[in-house]
Protein backbone atom coordinates (compact mmCIF):
# COMPACT_ATOMS: atom_id res chain seq x y z
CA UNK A 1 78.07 85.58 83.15
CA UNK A 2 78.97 81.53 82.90
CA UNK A 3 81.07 81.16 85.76
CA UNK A 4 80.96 77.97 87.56
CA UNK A 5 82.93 76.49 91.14
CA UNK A 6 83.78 73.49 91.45
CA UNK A 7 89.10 74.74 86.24
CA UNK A 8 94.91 61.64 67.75
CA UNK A 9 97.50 59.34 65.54
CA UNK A 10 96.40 62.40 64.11
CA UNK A 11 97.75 65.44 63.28
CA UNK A 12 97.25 68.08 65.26
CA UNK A 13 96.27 71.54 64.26
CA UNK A 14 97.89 74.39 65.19
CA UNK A 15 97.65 78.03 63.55
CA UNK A 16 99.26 81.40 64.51
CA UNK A 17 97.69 84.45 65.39
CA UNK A 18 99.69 87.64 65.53
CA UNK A 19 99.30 89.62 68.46
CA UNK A 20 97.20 88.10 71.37
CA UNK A 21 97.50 88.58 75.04
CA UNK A 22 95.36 87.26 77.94
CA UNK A 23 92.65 85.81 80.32
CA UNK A 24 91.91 85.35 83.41
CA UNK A 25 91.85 83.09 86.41
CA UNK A 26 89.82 84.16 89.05
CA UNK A 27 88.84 83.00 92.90
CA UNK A 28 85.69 81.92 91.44
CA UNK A 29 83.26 82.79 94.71
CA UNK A 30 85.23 85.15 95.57
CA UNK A 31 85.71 87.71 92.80
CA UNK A 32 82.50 86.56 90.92
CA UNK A 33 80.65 89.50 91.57
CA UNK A 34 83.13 91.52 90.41
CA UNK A 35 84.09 89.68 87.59
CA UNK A 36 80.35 88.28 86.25
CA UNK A 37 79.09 91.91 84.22
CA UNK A 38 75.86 91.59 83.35
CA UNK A 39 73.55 94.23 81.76
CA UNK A 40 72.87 96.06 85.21
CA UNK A 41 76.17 95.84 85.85
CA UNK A 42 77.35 99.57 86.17
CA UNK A 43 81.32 98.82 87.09
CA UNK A 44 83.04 100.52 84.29
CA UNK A 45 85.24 97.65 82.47
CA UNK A 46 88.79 99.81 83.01
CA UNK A 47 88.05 99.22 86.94
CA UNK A 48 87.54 95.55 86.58
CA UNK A 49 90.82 94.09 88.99
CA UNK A 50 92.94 91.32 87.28
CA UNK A 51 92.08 88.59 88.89
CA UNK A 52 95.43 86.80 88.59
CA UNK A 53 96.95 89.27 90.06
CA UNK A 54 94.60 89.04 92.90
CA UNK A 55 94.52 85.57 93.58
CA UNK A 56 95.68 84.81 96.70
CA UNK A 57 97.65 88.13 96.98
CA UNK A 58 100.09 87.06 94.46
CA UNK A 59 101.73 89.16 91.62
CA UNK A 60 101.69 87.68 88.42
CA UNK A 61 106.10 87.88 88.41
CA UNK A 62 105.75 88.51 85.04
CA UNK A 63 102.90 90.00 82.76
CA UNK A 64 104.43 89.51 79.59
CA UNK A 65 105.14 85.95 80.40
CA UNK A 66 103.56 83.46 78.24
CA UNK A 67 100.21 81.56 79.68
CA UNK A 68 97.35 79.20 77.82
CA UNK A 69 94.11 78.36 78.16
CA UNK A 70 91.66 75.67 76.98
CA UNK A 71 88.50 75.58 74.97
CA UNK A 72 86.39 72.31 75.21
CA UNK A 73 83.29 72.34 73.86
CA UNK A 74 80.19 70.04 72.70
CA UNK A 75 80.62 67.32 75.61
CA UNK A 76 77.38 67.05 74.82
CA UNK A 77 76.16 63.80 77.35
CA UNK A 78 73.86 61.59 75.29
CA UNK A 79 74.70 62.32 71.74
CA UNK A 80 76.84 58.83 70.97
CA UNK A 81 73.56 56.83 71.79
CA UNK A 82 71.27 59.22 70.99
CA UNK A 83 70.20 59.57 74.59
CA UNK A 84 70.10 56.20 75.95
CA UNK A 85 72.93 56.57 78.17
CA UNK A 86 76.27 58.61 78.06
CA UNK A 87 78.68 56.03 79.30
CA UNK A 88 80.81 56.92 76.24
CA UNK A 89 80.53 60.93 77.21
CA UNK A 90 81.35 59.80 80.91
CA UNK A 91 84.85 58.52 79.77
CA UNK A 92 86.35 60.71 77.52
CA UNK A 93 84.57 63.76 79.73
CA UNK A 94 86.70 62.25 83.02
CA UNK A 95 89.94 62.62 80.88
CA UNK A 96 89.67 65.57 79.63
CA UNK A 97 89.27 66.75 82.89
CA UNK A 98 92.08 64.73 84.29
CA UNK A 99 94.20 66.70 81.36
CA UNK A 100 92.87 69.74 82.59
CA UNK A 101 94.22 69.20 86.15
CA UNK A 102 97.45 68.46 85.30
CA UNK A 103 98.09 70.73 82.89
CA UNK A 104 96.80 73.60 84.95
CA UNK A 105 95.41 76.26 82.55
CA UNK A 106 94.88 79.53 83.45
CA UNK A 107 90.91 79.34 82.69
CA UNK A 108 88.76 76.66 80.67
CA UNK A 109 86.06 78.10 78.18
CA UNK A 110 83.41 75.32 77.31
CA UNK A 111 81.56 76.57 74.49
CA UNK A 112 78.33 74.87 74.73
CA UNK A 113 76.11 71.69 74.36
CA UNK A 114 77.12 70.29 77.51
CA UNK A 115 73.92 67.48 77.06
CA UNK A 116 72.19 66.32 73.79
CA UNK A 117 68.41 66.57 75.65
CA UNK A 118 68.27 69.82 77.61
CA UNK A 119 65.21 68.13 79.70
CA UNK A 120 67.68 65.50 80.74
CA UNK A 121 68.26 65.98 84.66
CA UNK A 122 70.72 62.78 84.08
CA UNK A 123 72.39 64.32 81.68
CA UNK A 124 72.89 67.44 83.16
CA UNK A 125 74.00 66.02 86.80
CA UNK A 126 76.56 63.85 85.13
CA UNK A 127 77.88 66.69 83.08
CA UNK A 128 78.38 68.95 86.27
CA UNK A 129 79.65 66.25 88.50
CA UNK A 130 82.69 65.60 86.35
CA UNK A 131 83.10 69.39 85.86
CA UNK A 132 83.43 69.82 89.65
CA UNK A 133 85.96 67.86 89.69
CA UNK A 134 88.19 70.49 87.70
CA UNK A 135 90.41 72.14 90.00
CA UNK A 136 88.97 75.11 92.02
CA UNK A 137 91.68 77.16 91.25
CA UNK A 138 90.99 76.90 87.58
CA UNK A 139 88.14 79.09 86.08
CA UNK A 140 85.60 78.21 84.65
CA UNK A 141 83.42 80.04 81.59
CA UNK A 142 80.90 78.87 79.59
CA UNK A 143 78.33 79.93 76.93
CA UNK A 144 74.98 78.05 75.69
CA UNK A 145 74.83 75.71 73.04
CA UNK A 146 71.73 74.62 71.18
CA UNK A 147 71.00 71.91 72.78
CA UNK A 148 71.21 73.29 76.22
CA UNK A 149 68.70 75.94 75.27
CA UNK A 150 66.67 74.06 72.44
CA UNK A 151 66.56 74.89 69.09
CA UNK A 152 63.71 77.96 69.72
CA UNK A 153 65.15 79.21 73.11
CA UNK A 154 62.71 80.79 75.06
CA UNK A 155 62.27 82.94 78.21
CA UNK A 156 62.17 79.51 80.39
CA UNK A 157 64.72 77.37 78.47
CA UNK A 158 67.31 80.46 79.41
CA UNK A 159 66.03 81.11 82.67
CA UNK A 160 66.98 77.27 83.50
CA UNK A 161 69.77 77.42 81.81
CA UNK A 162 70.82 80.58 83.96
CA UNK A 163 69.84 78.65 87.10
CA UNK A 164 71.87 75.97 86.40
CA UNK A 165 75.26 77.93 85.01
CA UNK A 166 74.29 81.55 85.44
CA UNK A 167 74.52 84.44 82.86
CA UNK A 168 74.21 83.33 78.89
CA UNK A 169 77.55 85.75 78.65
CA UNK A 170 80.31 86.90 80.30
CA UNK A 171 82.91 89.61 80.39
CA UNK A 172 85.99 89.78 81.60
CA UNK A 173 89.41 91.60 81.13
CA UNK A 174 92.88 90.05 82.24
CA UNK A 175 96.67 91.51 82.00
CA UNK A 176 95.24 94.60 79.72
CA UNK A 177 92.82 92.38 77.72
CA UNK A 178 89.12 91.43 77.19
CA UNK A 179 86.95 88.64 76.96
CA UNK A 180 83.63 88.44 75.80
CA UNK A 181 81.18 84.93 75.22
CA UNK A 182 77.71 85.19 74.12
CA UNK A 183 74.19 83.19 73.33
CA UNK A 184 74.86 83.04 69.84
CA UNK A 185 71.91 80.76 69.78
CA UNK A 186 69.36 83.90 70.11
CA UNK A 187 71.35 85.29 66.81
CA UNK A 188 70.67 81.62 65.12
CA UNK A 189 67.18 81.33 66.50
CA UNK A 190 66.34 84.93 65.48
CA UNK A 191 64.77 86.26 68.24
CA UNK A 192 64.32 89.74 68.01
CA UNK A 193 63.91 90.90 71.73
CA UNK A 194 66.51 89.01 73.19
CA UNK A 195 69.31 89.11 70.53
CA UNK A 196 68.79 93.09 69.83
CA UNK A 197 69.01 93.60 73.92
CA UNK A 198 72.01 91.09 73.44
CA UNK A 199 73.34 93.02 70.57
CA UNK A 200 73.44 96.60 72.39
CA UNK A 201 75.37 94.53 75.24
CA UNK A 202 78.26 93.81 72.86
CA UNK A 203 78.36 96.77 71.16
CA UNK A 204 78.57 98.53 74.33
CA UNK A 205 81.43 96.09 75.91
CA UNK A 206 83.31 96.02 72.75
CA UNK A 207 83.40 99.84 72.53
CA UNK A 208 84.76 99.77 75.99
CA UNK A 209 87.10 97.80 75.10
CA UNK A 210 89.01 99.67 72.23
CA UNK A 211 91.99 100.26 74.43
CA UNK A 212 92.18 96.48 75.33
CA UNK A 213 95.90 94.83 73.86
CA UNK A 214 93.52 91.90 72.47
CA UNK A 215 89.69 91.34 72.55
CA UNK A 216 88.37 87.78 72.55
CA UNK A 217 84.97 86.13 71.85
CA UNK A 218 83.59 82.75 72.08
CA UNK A 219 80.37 81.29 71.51
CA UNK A 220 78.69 78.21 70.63
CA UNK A 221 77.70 78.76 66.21
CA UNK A 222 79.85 79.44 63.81
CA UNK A 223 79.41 82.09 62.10
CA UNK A 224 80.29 80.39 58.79
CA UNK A 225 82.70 77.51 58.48
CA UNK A 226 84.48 77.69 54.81
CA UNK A 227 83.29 80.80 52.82
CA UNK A 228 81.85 84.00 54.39
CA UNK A 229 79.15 83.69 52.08
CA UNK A 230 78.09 79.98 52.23
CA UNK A 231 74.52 79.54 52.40
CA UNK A 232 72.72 79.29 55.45
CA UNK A 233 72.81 76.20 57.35
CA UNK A 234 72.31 74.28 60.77
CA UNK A 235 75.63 74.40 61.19
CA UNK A 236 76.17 78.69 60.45
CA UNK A 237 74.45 81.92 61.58
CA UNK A 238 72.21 83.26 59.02
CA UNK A 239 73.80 85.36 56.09
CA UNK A 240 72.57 88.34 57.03
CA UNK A 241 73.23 88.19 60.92
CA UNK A 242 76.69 86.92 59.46
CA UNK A 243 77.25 89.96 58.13
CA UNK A 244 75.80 92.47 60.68
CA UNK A 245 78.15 90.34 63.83
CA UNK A 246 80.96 90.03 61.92
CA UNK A 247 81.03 94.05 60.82
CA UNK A 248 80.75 94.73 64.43
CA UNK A 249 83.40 92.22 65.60
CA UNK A 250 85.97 94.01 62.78
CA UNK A 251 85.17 97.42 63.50
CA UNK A 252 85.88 97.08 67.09
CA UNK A 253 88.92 94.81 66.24
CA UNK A 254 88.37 91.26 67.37
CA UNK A 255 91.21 89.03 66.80
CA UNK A 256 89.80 85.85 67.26
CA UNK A 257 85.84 83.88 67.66
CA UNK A 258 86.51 80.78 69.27
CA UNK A 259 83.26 78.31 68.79
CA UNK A 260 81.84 74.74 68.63
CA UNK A 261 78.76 73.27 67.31
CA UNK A 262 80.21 71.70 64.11
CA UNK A 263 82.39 69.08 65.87
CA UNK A 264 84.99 69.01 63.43
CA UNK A 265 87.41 71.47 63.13
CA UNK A 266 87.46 74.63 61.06
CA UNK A 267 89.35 77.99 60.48
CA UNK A 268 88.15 80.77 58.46
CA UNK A 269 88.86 84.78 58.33
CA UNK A 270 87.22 87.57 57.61
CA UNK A 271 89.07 90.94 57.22
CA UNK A 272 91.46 90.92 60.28
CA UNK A 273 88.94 88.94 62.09
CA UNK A 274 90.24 85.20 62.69
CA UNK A 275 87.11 82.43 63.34
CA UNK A 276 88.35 79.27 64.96
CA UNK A 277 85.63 76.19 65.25
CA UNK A 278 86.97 73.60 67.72
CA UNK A 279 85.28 70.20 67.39
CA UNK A 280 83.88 68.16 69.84
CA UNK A 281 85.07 67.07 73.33
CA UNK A 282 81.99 64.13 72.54
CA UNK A 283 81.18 62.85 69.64
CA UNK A 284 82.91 63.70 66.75
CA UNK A 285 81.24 64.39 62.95
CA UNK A 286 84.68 64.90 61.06
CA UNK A 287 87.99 63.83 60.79
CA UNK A 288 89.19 65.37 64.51
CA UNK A 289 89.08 62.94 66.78
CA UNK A 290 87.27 63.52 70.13
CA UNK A 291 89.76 66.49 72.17
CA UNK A 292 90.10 70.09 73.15
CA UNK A 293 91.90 73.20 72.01
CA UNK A 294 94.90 74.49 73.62
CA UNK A 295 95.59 78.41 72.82
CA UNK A 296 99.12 79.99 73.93
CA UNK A 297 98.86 83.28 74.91
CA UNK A 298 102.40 85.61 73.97
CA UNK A 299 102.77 89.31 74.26
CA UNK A 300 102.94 89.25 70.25
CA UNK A 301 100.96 86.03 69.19
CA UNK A 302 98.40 83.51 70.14
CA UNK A 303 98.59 79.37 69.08
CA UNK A 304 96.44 77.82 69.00
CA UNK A 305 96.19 73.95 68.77
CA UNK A 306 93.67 70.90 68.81
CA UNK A 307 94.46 68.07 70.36
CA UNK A 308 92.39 64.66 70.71
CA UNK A 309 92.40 63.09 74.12
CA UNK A 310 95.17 60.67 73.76
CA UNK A 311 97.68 63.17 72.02
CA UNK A 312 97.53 65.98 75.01
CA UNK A 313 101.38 66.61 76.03
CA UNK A 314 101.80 66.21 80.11
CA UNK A 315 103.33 69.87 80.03
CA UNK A 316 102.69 73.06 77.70
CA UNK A 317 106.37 74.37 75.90
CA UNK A 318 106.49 77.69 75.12
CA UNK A 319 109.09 79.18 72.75
């Protein structure tokens, strides 16, 4: 499990999901080991506590009431002078997080590349120094890009990785709902081992979590960005992973796969299955400027809408 301590003119993007409930903020330290399921993990996921509910003692006065969350995702410190320095990352990292504060989510979900060199300690520090600085009371989430891991991960790329951020997945269910992010990088890299162990951990989450009101993924690859059946490509999972995930996903009824990676924006669908591609919190490839993703979470619907940096309202309006 990712769970760390320390929470354009352009025009925006915003799309409508039917029926979406959920998340969850937890006391980070404190409800971590409850909360962090790995695959030893024997707590069945019905008798996971909300941590919302917990926090502090407090009642959530209303369950149904509307709540959001962010995604952010390819920071990635380094990329805008190809590794020279990340002054550039530094500034637009320090607002986003500045948003994040004031705003007051109910969880972040940063969806990889956090650096451009994974062997950059620089990098790396900088990154988590300005994500301390999120407010403790917001959670924090994350799942590995390819450029924290490398493009071949391997047993030590992950094992620093899990030093530095813990778990390359998470589950978690809030308010009746589940959440699920995964190394989608051991499905692009095609490691057998790891992403068939990996596999047999989401098929045996997701089966728990039939009875969920909404299940939610994230990871760091698309699984395709236009056309289920566009070629492989650096920025895609292989065709016939594609298929094999996104089967699974439907059958157990996903909603929604929030990822990164392509650092543009993108929204696709396959069967009932919606795949959302938020692009970059760095450097930007496409016509999105450099921003984050706010979803709204209703007991009927989830928004969800990308904002770039300058564009974020002060206060989220629900209707």
């Amino acid at each position: 499990m990712s769970l760390i301590h320390p929470k354009l003119l352009f025009i925006p993007y915003l799309f409508i999901l039917p029926g979406l409930l959920t998340a969850s903020q937890n006391l980070r330290t404190e409800v971590a080991g409850i909360l962090v399921i790995g695959d030893e993990s024997k707590i069945p996921a019905n008798s996971i506590p909300d941590p919302l509910v917990m926090q502090k003692g407090k009642k959530a006065e209303n369950p149904n009431a509307p709540w959001f969350f962010i995604q952010i995702t390819d920071p990635q410190f380094g990329m805008f002078d190809g590794n020279a320095s990340f002054e550039k990352e530094t500034i637009l990292y320090e607002k986003a997080v500045a948003k994040i504060n004031i705003l007051n989510p109910d969880f972040v979900v940063i969806t990889g590349d956090f650096v451009n060199d994974s062997k950059s300690n620089s990098q790396l520090k900088e990154f988590k120094r300005i994500t301390a600085k999120i407010n403790p009371g917001i959670s924090i989430y994350y799942t590995p890009g390819n450029h924290d891991l490398g493009q071949s991960p391997d047993e030590n790329s992950i094992k620093t990785y899990s030093k530095n951020f813990g778990d390359d997945k998470f589950f978690f269910e809030h308010k009746g709902s589940s959440f699920l992010g995964f190394n989608s990088s051991l499905i692009k890299a095609k490691l057998v081992k790891p992403e068939q162990k990996q596999y047999k951990w989401l098929t045996k989450r997701l089966n728990e979590s039939r009875g969920a009101s909404h299940l939610i993924l994230f990871c760091h690859y698309p699984f395709f960005n236009k056309n289920v059946d566009e070629p492989t490509a650096y920025s895609n999972i292989d065709l016939g992973n594609r298929e094999k995930y996104l089967d699974l996903f439907n059958s157990n009824k996903v909603e929604v796969v929030f990822s990164g990676h392509y650092h543009n924006n993108s929204l696709s669908k396959y069967g009932n299955l919606q795949l959302v591609t938020t692009s970059a919190l760095g450097k930007p490839l496409g016509i999105a400027p450099s921003g984050m993703r706010i979803v709204k979470v209703y007991s009927d619907r989830i928004e969800h809408e990308y904002f770039g940096l300058d564009e974020l309202p002060d206060t989220i309006q629900f209707h």
